[in-house]
Each structure stands twice: as C-alpha cells, then as structure tokens.
C-alpha atoms as a PDB file:
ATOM      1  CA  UNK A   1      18.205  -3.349 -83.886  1.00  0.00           C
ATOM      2  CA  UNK A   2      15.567  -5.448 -83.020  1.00  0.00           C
ATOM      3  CA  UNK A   3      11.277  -5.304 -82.947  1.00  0.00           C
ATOM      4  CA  UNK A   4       9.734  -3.515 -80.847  1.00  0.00           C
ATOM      5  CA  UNK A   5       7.164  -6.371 -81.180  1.00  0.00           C
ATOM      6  CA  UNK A   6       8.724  -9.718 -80.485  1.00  0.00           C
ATOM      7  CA  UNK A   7       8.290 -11.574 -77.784  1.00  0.00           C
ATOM      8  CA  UNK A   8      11.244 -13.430 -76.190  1.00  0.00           C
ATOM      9  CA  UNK A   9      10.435 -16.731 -73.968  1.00  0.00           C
ATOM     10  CA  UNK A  10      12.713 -18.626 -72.129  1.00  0.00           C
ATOM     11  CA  UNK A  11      11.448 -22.511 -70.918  1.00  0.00           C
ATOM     12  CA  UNK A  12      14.133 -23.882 -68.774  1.00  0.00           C
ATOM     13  CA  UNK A  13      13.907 -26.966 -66.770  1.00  0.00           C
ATOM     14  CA  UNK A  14      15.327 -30.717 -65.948  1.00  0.00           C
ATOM     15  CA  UNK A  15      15.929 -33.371 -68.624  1.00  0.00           C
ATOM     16  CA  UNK A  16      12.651 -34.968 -69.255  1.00  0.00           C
ATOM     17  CA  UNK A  17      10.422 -32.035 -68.162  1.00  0.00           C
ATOM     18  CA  UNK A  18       9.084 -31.149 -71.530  1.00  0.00           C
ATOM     19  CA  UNK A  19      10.796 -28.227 -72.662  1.00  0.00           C
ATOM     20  CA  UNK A  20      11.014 -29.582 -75.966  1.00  0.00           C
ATOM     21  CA  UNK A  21       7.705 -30.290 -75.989  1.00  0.00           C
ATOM     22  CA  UNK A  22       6.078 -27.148 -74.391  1.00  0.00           C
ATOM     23  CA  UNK A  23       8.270 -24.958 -77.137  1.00  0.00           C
ATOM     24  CA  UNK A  24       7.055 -27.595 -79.416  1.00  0.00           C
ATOM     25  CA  UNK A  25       3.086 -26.708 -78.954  1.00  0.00           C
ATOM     26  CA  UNK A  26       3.674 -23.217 -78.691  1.00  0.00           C
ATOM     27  CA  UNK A  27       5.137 -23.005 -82.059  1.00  0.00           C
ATOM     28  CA  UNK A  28       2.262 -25.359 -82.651  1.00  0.00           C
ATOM     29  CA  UNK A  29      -0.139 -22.875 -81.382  1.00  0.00           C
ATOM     30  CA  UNK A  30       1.434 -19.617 -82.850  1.00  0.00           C
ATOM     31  CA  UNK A  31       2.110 -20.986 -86.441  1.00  0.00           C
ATOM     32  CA  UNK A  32       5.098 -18.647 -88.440  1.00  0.00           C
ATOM     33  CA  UNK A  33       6.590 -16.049 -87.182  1.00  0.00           C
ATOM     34  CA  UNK A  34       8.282 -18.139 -83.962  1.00  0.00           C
ATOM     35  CA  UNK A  35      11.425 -19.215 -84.120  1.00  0.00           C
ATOM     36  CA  UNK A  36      12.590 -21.916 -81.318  1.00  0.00           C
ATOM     37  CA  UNK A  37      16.140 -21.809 -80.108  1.00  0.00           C
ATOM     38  CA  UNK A  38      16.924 -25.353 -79.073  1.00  0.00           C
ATOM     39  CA  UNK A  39      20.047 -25.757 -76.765  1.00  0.00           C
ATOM     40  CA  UNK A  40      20.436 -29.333 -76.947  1.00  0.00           C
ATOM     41  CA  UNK A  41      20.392 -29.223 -80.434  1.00  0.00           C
ATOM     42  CA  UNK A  42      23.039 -26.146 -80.578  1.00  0.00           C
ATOM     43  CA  UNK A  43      25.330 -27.684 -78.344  1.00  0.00           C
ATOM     44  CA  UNK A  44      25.268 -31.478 -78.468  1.00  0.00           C
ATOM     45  CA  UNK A  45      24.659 -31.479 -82.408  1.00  0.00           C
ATOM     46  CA  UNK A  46      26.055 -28.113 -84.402  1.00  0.00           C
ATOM     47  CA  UNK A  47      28.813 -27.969 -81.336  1.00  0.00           C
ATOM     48  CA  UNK A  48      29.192 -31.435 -80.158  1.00  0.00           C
ATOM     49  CA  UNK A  49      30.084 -29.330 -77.052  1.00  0.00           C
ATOM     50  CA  UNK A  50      29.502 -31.066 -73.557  1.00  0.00           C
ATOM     51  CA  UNK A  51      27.469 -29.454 -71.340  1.00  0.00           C
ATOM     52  CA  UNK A  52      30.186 -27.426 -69.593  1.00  0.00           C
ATOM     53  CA  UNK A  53      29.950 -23.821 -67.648  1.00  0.00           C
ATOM     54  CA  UNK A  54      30.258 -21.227 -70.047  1.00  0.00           C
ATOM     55  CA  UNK A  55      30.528 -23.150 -72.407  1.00  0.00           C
ATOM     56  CA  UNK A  56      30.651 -21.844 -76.235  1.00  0.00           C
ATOM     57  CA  UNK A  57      26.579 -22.818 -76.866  1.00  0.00           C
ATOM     58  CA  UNK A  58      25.866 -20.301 -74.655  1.00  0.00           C
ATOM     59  CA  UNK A  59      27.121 -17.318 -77.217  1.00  0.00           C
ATOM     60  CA  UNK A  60      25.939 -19.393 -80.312  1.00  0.00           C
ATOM     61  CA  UNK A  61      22.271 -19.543 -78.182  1.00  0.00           C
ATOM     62  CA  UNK A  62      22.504 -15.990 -77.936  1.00  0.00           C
ATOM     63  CA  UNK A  63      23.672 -14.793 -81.631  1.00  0.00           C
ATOM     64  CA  UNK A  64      20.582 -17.009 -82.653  1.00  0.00           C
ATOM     65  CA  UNK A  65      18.198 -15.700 -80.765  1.00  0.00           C
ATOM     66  CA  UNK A  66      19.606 -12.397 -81.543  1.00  0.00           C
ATOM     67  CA  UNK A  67      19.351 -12.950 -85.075  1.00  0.00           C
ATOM     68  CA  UNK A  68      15.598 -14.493 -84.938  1.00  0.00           C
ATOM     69  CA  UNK A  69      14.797 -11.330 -83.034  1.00  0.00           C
ATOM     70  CA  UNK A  70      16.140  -8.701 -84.495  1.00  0.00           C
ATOM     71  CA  UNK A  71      14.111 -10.384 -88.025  1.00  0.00           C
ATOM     72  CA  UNK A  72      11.188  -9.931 -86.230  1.00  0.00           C
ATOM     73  CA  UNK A  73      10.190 -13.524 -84.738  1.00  0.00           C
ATOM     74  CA  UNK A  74       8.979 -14.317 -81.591  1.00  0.00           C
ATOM     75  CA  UNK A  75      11.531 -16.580 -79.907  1.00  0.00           C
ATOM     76  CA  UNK A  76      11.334 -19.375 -77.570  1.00  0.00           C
ATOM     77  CA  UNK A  77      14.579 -20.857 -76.026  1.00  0.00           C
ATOM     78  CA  UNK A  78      14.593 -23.663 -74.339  1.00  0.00           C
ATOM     79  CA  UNK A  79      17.024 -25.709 -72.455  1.00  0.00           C
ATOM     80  CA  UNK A  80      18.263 -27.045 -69.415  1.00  0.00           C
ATOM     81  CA  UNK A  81      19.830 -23.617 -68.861  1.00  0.00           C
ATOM     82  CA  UNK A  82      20.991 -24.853 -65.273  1.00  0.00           C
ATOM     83  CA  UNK A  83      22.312 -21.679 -62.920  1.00  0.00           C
ATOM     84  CA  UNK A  84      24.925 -23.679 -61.797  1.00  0.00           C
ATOM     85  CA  UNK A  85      26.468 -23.776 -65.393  1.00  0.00           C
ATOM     86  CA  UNK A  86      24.955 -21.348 -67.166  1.00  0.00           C
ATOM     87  CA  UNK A  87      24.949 -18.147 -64.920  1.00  0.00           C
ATOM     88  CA  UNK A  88      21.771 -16.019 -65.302  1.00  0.00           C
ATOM     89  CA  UNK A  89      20.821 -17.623 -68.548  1.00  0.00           C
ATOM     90  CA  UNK A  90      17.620 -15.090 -69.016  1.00  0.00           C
ATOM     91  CA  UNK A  91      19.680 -12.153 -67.706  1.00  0.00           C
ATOM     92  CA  UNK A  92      22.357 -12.650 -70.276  1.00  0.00           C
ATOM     93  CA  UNK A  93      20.070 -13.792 -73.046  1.00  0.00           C
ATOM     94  CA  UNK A  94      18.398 -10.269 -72.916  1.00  0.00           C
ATOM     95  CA  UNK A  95      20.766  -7.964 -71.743  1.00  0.00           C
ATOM     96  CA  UNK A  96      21.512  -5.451 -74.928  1.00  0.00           C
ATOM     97  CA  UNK A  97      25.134  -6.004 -75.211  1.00  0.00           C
ATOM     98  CA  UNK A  98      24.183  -9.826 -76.265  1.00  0.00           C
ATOM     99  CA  UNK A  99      20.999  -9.427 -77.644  1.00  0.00           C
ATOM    100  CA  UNK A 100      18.549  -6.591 -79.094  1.00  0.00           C
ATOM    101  CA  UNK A 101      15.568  -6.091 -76.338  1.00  0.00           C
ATOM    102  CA  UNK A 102      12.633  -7.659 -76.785  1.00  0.00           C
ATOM    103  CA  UNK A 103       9.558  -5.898 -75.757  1.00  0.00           C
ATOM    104  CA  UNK A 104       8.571  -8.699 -73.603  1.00  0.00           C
ATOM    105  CA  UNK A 105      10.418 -10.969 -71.679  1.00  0.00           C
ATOM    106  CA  UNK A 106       8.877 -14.378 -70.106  1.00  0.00           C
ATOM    107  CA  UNK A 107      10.685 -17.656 -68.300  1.00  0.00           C
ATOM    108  CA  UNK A 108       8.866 -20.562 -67.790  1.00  0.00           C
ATOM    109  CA  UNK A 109      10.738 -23.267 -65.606  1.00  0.00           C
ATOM    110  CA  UNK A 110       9.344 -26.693 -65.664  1.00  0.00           C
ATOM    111  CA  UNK A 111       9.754 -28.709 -62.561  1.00  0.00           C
ATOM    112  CA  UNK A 112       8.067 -32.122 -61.517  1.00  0.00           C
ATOM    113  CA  UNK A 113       6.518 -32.394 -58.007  1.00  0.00           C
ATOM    114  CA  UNK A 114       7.645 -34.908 -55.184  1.00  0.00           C
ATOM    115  CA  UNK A 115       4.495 -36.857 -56.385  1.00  0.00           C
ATOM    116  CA  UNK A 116       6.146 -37.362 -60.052  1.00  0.00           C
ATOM    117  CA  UNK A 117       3.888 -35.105 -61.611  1.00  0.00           C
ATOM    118  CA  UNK A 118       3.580 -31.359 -62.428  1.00  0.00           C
END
C-alpha cells in the first residue's frame, strides 16, 4: 500500500496566511505528479460541514490523501488544521491505520509576525 517514494507535506496555518497559495506554487514548481488536498474545499464545499472538532472532513482529508498516495503522488495538504479542533492533524494524517506511510513527512506552519509580516 502506498510508494515508497512520495512525499507527504502538510502546510497548516491561520486564515489569510497563504496556505492556499504556498500549496499553490509548489504544485506550480513540481508540475504532475502532486496532488493538493485542500481542506476548505473538502469541508466547506463537497461537505458543507462547519468547521467543527472532529468533524467528518477530517476522515474524507485523510481517505484523499490516502488515495493520492498510495497512486504514487506527492501530496500537499493544507488547511487551517487548528490543534484545538483537529487533534494532531499530521500525526493522524500519517499514522498507518489512516493512511499508507509516506517516505517523507514535512509540516510547514505559516504564521504572521507581531509586525504583520512573515
């Protein structure tokens, strides 16, 4: 189950920190092969879920990002993923009962700076 080649990321972050974005230029940057896992657009448009703790976009992130892995893409996910309602987001994303291992494992969390900026 899975590829012992793919690469799962993880960009978490607050509304308006450029998650979208930064998954955006990275599938840019990579071209085919990298499939991006959206939350917003799994749970406020496929669901029309609100954004509730464990709520049922957090399984439909994971069998997603399961599939796109274990068909041997590269996968970004990127949300808000907050800890206080989603509990270990990148734990449970890539523990094996939920997902097939990836080979690598990387979380970026965007965050702005007192200042406004980066």
């Amino acid at each position: 189950m899975g590829s012992t080649g793919t690469v799962l990321v993880v960009v978490r972050g607050p509304s308006g920190a450029g998650k979208s974005s930064t998954a955006a230029r990275i599938r840019s940057a990579y071209g085919r092969g990298l499939a991006v896992v959206g939350q917003d657009l799994l749970r406020r448009e496929v669901l029309r879920e609100r954004d509730v703790a464990d709520g049922a976009n957090i399984a439909l992130i994971g069998l997603v990002t399961r599939h796109a892995l274990d068909s041997g893409f590269h996968t970004v996910v990127e949300g808000i993923l907050d800890a206080g309602r989603y509990p270990a987001p990148g734990r449970r994303l890539t523990e094996p009962a939920t997902l097939a291992p990836a080979r690598r494992y990387e979380q970026v969390r965007l965050t702005y700076s007192s200042e406004g900026g980066w």
